[in-house]
Structure formats: C-alpha cells, structure tokens
PDBML (XML) file of the C-alpha atoms, coordinates in Angstrom:
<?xml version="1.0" encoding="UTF-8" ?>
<PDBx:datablock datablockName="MODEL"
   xmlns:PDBx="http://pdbml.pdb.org/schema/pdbx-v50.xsd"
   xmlns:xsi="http://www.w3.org/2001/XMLSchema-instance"
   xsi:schemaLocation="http://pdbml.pdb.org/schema/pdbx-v50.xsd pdbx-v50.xsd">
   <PDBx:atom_siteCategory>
      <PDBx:atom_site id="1">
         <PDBx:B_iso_or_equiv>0.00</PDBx:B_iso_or_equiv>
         <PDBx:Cartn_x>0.000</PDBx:Cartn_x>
         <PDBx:Cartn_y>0.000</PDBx:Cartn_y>
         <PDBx:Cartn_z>0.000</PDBx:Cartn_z>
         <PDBx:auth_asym_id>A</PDBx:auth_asym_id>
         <PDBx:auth_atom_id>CA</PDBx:auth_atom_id>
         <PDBx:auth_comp_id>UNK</PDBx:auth_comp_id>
         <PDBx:auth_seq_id>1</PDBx:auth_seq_id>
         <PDBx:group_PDB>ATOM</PDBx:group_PDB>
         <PDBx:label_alt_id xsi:nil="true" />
         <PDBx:label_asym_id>A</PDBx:label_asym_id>
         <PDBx:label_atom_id>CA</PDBx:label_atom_id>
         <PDBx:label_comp_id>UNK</PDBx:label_comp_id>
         <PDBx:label_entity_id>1</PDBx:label_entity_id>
         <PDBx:label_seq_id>1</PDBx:label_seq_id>
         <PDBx:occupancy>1.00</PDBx:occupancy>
         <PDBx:pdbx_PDB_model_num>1</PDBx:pdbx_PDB_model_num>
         <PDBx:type_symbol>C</PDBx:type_symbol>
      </PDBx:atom_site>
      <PDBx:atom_site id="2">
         <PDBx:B_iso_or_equiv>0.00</PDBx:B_iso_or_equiv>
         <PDBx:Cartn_x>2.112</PDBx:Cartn_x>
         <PDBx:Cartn_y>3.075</PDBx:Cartn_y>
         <PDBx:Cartn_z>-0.976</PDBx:Cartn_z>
         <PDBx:auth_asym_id>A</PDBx:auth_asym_id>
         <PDBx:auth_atom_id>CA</PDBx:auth_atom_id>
         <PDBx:auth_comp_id>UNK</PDBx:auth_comp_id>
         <PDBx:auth_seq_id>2</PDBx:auth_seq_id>
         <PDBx:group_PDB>ATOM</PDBx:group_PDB>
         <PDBx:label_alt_id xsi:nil="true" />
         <PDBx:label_asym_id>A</PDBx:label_asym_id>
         <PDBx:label_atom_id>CA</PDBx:label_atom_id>
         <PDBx:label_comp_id>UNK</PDBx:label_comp_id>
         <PDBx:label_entity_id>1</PDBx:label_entity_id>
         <PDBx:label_seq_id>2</PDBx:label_seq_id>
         <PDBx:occupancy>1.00</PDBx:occupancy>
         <PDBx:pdbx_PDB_model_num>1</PDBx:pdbx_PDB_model_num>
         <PDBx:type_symbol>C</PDBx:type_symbol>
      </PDBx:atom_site>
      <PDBx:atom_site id="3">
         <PDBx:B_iso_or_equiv>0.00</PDBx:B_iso_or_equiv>
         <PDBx:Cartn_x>2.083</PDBx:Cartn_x>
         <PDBx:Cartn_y>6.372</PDBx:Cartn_y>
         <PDBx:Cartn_z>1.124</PDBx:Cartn_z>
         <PDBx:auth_asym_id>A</PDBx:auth_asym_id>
         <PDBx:auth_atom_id>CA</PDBx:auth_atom_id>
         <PDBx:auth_comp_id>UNK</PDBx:auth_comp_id>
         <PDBx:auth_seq_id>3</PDBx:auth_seq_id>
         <PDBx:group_PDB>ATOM</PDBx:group_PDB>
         <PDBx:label_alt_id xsi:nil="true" />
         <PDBx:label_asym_id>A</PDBx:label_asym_id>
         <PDBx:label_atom_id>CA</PDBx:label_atom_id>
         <PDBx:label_comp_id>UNK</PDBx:label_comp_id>
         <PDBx:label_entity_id>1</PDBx:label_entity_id>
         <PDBx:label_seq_id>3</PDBx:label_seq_id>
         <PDBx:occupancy>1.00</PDBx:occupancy>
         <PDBx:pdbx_PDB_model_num>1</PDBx:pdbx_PDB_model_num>
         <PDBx:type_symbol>C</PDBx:type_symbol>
      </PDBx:atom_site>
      <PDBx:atom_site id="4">
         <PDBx:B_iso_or_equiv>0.00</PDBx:B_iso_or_equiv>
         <PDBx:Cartn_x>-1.015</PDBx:Cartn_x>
         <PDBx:Cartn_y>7.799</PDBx:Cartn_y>
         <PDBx:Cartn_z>0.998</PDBx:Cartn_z>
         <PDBx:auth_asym_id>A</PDBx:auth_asym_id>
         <PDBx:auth_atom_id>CA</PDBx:auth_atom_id>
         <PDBx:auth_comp_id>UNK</PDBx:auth_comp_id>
         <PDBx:auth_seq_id>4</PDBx:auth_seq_id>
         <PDBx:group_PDB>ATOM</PDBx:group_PDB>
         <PDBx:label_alt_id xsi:nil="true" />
         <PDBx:label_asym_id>A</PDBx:label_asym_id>
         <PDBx:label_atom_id>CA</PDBx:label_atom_id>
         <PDBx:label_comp_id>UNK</PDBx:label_comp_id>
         <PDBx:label_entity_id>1</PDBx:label_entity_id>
         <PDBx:label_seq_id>4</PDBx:label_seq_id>
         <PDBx:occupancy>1.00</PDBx:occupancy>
         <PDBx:pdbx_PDB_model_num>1</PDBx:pdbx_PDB_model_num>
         <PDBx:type_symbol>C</PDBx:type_symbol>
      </PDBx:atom_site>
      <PDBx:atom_site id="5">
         <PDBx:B_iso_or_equiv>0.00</PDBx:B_iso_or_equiv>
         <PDBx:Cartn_x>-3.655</PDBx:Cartn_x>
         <PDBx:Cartn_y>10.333</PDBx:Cartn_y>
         <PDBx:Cartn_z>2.649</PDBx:Cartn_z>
         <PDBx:auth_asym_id>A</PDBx:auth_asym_id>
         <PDBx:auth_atom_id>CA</PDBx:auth_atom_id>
         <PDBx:auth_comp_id>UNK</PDBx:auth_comp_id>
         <PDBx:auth_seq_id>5</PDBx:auth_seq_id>
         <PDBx:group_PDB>ATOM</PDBx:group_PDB>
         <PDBx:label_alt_id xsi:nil="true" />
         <PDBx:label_asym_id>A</PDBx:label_asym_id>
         <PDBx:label_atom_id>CA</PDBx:label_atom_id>
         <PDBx:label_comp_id>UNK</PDBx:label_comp_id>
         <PDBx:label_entity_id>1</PDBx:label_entity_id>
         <PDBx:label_seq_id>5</PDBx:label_seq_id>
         <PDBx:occupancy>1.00</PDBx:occupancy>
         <PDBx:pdbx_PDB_model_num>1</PDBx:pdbx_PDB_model_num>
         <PDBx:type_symbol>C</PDBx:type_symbol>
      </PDBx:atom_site>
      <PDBx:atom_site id="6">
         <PDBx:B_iso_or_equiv>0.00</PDBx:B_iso_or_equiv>
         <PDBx:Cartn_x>-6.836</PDBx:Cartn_x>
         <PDBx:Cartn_y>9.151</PDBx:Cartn_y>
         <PDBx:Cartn_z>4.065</PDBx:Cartn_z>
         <PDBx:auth_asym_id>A</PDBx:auth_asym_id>
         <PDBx:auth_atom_id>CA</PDBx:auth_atom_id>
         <PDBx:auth_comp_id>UNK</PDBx:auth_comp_id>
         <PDBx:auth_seq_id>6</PDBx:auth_seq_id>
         <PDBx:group_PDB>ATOM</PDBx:group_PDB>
         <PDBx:label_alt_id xsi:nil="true" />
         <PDBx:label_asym_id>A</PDBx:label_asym_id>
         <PDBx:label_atom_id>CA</PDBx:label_atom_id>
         <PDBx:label_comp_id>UNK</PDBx:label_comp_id>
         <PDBx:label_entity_id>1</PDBx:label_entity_id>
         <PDBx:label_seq_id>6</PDBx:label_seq_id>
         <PDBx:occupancy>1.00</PDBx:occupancy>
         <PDBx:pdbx_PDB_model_num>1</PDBx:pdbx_PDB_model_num>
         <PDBx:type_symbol>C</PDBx:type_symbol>
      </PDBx:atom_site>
      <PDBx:atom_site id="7">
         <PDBx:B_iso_or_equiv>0.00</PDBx:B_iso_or_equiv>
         <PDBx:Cartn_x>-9.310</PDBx:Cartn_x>
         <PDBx:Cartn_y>10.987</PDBx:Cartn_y>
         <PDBx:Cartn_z>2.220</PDBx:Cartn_z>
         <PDBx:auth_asym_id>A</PDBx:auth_asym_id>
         <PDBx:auth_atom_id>CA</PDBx:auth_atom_id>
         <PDBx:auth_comp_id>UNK</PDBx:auth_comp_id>
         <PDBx:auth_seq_id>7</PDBx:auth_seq_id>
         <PDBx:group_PDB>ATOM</PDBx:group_PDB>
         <PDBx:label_alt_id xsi:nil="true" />
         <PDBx:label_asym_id>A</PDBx:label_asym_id>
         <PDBx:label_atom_id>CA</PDBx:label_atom_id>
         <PDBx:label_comp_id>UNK</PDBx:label_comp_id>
         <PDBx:label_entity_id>1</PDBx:label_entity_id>
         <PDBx:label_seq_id>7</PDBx:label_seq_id>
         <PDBx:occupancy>1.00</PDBx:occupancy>
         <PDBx:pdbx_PDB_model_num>1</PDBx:pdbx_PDB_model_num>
         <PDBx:type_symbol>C</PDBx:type_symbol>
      </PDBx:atom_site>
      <PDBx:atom_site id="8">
         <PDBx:B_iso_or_equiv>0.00</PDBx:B_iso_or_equiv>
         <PDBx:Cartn_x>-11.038</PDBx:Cartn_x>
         <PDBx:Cartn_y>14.216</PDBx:Cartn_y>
         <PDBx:Cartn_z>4.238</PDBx:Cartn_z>
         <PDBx:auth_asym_id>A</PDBx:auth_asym_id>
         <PDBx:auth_atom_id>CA</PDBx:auth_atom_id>
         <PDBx:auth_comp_id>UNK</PDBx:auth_comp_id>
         <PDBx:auth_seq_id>8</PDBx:auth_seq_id>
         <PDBx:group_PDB>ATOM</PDBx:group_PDB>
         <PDBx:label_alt_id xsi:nil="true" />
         <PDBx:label_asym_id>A</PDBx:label_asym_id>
         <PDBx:label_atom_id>CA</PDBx:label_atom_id>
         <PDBx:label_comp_id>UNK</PDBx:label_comp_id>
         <PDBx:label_entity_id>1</PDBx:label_entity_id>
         <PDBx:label_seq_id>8</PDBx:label_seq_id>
         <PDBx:occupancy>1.00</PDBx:occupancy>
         <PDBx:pdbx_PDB_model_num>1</PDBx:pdbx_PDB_model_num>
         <PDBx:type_symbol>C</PDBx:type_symbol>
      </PDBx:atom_site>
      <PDBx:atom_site id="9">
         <PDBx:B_iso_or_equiv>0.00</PDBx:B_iso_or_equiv>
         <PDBx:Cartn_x>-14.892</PDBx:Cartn_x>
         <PDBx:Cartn_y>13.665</PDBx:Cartn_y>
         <PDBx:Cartn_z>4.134</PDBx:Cartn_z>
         <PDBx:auth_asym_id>A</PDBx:auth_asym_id>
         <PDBx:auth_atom_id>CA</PDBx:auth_atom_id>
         <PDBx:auth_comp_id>UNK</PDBx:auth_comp_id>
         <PDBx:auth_seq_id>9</PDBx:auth_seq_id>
         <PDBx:group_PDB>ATOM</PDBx:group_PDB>
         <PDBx:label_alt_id xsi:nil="true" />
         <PDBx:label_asym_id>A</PDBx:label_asym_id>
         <PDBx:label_atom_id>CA</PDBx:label_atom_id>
         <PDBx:label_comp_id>UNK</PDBx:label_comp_id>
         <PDBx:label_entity_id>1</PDBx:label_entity_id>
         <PDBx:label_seq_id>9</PDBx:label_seq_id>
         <PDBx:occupancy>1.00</PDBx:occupancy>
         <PDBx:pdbx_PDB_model_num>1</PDBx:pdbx_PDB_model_num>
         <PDBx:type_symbol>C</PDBx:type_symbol>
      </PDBx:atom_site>
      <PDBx:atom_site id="10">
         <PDBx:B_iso_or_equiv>0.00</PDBx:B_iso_or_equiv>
         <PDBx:Cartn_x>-16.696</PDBx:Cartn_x>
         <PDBx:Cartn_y>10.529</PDBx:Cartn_y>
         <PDBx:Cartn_z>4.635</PDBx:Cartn_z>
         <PDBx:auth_asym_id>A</PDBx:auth_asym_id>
         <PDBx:auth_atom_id>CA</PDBx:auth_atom_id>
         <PDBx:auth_comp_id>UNK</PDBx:auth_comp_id>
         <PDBx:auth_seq_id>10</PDBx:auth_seq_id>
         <PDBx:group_PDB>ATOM</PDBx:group_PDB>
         <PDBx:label_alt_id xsi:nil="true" />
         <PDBx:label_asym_id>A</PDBx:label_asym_id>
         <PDBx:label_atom_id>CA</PDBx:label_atom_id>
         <PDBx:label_comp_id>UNK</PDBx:label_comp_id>
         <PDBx:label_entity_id>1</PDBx:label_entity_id>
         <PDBx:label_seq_id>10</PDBx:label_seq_id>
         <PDBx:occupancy>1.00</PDBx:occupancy>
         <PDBx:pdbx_PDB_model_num>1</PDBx:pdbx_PDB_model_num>
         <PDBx:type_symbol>C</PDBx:type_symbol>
      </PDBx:atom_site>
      <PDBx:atom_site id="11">
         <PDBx:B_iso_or_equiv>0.00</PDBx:B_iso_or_equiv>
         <PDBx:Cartn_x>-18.806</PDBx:Cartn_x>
         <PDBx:Cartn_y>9.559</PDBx:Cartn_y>
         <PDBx:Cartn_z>1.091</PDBx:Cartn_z>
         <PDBx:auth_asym_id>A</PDBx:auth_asym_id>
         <PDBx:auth_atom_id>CA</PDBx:auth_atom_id>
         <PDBx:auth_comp_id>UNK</PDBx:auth_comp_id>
         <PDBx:auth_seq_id>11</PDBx:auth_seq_id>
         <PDBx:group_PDB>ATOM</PDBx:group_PDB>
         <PDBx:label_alt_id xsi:nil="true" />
         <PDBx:label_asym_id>A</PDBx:label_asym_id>
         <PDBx:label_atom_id>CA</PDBx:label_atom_id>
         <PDBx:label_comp_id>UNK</PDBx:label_comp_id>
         <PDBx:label_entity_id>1</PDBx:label_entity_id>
         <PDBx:label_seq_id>11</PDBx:label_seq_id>
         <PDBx:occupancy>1.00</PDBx:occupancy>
         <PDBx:pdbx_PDB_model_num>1</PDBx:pdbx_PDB_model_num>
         <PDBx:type_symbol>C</PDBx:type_symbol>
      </PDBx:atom_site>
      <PDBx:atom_site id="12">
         <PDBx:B_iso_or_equiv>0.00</PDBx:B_iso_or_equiv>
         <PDBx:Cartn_x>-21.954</PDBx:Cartn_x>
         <PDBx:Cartn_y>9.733</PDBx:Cartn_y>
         <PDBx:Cartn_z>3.181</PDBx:Cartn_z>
         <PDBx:auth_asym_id>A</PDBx:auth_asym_id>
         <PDBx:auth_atom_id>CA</PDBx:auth_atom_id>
         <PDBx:auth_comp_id>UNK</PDBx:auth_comp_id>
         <PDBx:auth_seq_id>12</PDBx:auth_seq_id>
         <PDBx:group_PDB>ATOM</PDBx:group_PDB>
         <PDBx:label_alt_id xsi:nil="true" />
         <PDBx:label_asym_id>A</PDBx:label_asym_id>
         <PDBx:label_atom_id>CA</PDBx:label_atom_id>
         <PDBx:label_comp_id>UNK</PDBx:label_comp_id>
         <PDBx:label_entity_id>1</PDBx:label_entity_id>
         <PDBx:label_seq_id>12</PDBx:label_seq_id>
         <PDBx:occupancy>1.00</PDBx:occupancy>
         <PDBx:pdbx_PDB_model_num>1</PDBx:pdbx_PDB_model_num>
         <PDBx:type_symbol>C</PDBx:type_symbol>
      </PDBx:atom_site>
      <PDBx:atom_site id="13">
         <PDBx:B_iso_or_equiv>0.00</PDBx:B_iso_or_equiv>
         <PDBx:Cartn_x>-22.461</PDBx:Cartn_x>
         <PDBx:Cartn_y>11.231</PDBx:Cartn_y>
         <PDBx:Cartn_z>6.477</PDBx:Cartn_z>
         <PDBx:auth_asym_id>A</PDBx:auth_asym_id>
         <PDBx:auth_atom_id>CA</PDBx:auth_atom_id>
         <PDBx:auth_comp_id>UNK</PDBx:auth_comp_id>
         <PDBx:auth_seq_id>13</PDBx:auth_seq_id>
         <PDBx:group_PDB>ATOM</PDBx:group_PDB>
         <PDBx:label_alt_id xsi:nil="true" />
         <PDBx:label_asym_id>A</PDBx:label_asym_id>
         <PDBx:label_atom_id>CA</PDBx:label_atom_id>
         <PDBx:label_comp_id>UNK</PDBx:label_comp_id>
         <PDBx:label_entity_id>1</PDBx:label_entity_id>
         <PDBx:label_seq_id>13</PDBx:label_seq_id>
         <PDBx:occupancy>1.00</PDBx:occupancy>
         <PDBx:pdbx_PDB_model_num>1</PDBx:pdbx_PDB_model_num>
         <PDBx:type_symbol>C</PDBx:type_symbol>
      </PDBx:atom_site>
      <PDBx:atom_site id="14">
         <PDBx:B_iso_or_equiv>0.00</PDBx:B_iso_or_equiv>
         <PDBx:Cartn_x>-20.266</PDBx:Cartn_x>
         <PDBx:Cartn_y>14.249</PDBx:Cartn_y>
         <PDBx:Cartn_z>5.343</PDBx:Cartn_z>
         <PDBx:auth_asym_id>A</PDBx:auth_asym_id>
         <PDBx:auth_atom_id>CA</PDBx:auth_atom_id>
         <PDBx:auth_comp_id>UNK</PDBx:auth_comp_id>
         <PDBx:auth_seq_id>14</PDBx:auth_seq_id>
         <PDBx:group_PDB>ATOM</PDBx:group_PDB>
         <PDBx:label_alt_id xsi:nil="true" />
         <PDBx:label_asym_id>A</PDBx:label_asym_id>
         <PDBx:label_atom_id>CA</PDBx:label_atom_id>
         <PDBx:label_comp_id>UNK</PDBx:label_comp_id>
         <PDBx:label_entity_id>1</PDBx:label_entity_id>
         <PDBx:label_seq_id>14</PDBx:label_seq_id>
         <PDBx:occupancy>1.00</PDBx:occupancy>
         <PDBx:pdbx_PDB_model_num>1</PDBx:pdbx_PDB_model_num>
         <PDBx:type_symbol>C</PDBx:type_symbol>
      </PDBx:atom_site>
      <PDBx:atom_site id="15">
         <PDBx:B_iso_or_equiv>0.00</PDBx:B_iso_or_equiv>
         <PDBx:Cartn_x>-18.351</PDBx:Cartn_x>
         <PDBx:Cartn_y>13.854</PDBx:Cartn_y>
         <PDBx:Cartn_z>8.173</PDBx:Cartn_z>
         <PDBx:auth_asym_id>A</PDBx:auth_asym_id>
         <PDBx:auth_atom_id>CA</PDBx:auth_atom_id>
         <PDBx:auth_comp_id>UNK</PDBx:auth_comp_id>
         <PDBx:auth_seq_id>15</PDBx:auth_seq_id>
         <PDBx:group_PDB>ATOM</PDBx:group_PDB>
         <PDBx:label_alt_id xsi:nil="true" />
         <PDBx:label_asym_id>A</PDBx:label_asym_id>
         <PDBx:label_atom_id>CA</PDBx:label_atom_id>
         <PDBx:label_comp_id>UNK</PDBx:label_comp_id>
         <PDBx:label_entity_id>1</PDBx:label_entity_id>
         <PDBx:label_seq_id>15</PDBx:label_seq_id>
         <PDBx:occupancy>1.00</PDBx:occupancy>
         <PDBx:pdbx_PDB_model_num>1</PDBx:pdbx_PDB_model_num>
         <PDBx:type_symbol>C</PDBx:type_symbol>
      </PDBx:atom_site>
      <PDBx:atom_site id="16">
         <PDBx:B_iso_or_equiv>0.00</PDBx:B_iso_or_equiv>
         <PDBx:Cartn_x>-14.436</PDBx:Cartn_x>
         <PDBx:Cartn_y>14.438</PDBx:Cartn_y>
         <PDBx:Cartn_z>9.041</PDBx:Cartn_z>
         <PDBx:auth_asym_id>A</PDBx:auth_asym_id>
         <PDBx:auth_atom_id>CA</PDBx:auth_atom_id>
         <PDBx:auth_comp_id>UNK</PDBx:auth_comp_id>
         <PDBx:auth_seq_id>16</PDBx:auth_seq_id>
         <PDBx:group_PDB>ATOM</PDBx:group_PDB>
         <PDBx:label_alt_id xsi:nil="true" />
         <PDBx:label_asym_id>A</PDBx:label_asym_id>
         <PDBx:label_atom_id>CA</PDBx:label_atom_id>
         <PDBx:label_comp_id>UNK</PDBx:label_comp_id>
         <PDBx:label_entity_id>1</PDBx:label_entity_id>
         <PDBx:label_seq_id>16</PDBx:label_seq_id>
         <PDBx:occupancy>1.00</PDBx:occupancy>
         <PDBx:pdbx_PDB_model_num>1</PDBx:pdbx_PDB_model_num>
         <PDBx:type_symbol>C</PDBx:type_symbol>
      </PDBx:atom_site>
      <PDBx:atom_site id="17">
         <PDBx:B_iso_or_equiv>0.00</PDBx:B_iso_or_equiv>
         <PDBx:Cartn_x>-12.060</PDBx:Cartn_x>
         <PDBx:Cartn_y>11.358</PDBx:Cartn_y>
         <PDBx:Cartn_z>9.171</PDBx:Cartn_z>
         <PDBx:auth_asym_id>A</PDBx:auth_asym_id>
         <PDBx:auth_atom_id>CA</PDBx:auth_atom_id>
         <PDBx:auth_comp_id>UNK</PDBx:auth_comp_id>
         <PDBx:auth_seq_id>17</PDBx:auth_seq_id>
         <PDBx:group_PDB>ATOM</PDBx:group_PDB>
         <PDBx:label_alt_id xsi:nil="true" />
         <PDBx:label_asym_id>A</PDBx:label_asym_id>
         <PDBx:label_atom_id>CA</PDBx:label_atom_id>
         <PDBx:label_comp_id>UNK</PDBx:label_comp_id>
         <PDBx:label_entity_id>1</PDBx:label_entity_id>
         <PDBx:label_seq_id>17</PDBx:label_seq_id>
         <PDBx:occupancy>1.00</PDBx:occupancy>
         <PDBx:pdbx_PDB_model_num>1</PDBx:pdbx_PDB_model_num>
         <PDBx:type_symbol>C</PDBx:type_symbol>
      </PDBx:atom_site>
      <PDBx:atom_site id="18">
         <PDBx:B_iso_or_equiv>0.00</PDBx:B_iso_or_equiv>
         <PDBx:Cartn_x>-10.411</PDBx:Cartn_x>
         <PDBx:Cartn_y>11.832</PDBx:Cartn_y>
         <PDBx:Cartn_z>12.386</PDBx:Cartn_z>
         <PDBx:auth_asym_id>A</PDBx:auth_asym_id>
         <PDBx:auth_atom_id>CA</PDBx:auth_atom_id>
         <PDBx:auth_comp_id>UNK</PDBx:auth_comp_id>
         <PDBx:auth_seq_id>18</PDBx:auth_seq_id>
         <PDBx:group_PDB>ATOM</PDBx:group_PDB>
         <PDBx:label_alt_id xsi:nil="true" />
         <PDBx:label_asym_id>A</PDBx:label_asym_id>
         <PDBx:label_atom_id>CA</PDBx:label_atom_id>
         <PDBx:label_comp_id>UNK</PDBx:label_comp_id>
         <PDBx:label_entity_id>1</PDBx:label_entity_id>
         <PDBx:label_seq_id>18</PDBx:label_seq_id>
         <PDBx:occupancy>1.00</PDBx:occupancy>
         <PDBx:pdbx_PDB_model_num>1</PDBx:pdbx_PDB_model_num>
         <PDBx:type_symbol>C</PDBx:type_symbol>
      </PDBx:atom_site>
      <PDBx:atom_site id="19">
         <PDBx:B_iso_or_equiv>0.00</PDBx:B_iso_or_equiv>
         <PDBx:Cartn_x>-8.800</PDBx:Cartn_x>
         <PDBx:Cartn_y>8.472</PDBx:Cartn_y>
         <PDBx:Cartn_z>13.621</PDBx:Cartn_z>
         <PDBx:auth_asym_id>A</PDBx:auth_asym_id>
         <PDBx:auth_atom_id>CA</PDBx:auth_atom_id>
         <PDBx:auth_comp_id>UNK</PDBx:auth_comp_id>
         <PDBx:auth_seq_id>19</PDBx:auth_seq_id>
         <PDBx:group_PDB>ATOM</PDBx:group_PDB>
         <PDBx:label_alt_id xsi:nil="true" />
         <PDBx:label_asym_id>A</PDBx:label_asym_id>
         <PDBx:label_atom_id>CA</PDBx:label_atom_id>
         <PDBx:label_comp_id>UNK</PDBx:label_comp_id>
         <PDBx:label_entity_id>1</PDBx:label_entity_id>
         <PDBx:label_seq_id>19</PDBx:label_seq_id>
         <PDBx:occupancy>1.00</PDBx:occupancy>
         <PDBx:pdbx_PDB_model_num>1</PDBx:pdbx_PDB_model_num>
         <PDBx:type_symbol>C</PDBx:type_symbol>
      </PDBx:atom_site>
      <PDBx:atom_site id="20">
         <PDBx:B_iso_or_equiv>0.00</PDBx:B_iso_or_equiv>
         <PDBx:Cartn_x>-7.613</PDBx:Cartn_x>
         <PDBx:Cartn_y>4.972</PDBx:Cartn_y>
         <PDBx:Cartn_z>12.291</PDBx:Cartn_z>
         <PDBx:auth_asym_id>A</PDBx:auth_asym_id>
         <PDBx:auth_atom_id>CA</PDBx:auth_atom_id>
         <PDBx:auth_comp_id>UNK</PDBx:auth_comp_id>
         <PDBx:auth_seq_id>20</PDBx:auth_seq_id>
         <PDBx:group_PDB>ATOM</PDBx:group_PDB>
         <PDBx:label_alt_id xsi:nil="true" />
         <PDBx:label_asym_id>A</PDBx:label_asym_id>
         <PDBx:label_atom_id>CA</PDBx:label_atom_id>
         <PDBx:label_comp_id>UNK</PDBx:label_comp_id>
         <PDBx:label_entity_id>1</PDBx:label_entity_id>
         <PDBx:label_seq_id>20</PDBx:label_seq_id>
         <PDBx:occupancy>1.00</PDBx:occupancy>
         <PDBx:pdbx_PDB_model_num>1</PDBx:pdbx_PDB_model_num>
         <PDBx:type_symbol>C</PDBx:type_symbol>
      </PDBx:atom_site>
      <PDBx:atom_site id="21">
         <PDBx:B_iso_or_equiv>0.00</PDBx:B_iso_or_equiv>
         <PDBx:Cartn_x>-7.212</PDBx:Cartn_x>
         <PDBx:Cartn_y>2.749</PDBx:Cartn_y>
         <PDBx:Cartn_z>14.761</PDBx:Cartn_z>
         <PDBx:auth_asym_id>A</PDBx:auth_asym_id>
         <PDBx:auth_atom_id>CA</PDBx:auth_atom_id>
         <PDBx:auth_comp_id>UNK</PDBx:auth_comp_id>
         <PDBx:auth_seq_id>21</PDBx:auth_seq_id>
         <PDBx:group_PDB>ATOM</PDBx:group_PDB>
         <PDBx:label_alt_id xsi:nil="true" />
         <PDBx:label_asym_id>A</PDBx:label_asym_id>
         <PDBx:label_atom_id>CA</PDBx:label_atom_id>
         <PDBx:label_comp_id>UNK</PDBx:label_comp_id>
         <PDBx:label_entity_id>1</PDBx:label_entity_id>
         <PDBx:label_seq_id>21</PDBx:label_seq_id>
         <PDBx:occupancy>1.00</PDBx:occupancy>
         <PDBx:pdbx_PDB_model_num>1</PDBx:pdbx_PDB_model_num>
         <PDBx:type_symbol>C</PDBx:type_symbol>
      </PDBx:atom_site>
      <PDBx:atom_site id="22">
         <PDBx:B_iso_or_equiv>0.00</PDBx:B_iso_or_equiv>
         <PDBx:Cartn_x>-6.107</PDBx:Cartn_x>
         <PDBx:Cartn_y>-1.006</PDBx:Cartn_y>
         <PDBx:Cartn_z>13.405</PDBx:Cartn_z>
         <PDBx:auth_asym_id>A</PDBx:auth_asym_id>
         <PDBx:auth_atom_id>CA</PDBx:auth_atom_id>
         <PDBx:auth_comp_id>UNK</PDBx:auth_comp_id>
         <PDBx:auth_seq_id>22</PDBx:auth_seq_id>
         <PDBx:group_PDB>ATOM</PDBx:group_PDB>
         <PDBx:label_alt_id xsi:nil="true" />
         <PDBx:label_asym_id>A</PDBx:label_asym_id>
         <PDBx:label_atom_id>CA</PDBx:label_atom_id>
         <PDBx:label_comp_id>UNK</PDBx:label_comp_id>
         <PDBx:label_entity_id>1</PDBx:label_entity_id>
         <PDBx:label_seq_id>22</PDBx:label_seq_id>
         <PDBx:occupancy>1.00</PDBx:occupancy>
         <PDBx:pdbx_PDB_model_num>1</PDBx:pdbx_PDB_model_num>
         <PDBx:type_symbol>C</PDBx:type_symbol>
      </PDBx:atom_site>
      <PDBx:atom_site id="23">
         <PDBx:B_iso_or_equiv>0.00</PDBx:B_iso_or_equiv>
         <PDBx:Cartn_x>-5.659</PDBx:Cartn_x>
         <PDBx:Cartn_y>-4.198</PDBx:Cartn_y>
         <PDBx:Cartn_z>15.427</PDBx:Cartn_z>
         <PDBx:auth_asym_id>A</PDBx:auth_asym_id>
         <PDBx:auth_atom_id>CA</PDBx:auth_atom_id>
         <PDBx:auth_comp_id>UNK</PDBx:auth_comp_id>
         <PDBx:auth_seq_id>23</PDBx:auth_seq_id>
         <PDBx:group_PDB>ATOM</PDBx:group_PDB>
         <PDBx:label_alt_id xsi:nil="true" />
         <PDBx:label_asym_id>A</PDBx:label_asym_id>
         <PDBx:label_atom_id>CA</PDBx:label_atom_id>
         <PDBx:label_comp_id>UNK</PDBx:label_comp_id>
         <PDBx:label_entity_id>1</PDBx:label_entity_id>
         <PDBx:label_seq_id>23</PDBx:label_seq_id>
         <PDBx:occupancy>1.00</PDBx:occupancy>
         <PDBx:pdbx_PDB_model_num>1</PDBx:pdbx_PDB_model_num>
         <PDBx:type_symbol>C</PDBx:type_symbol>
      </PDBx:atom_site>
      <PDBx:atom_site id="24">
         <PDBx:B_iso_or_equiv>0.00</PDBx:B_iso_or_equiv>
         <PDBx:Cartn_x>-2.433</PDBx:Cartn_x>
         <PDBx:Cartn_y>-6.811</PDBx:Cartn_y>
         <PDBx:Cartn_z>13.619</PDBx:Cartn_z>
         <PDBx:auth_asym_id>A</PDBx:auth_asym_id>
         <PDBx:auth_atom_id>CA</PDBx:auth_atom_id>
         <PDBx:auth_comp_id>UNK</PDBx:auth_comp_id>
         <PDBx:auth_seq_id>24</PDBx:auth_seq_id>
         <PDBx:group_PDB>ATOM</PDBx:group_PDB>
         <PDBx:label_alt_id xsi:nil="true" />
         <PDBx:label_asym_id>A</PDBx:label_asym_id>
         <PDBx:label_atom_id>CA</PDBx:label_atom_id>
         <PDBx:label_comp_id>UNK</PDBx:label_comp_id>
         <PDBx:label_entity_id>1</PDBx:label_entity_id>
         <PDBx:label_seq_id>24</PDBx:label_seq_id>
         <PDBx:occupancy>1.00</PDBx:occupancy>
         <PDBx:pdbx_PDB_model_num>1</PDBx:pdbx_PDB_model_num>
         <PDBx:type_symbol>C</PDBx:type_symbol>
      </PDBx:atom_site>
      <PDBx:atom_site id="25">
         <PDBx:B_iso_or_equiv>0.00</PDBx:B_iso_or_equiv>
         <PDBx:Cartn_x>-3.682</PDBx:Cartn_x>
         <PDBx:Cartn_y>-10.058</PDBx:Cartn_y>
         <PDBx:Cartn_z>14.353</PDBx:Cartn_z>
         <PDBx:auth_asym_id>A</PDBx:auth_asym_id>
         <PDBx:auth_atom_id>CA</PDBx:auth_atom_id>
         <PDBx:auth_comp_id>UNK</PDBx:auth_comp_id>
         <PDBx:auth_seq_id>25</PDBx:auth_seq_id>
         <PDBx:group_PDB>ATOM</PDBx:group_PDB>
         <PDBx:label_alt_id xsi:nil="true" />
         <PDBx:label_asym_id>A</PDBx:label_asym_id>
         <PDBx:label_atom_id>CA</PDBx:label_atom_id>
         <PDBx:label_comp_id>UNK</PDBx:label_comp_id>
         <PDBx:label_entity_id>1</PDBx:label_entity_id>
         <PDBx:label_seq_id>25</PDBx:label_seq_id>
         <PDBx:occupancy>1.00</PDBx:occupancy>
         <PDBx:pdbx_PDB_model_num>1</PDBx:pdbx_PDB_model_num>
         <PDBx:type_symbol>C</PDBx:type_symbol>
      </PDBx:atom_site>
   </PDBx:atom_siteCategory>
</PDBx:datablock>
C-alpha cells in the first residue's frame, strides 16, 4: 500500500475522518 492520505470527508455522512485505529492479528 504506498504512502497515501486518508481521504477528508466521509462519502456519506459528510463527516471528518479523524482516527484509524487497526488491530495486527
């Protein structure tokens, strides 16, 4: 996955992405 930017708005609440939070299992 190269270097990216999570994209700004979510597609359908119109919200702001704020925080990832991922789990390696």
């Amino acid at each position: 996955l190269n270097p990216h930017l999570d994209y700004s708005r979510h597609p359908k609440l119109g919200l702001q992405r704020r925080l990832n939070l991922i789990i390696y299992v």
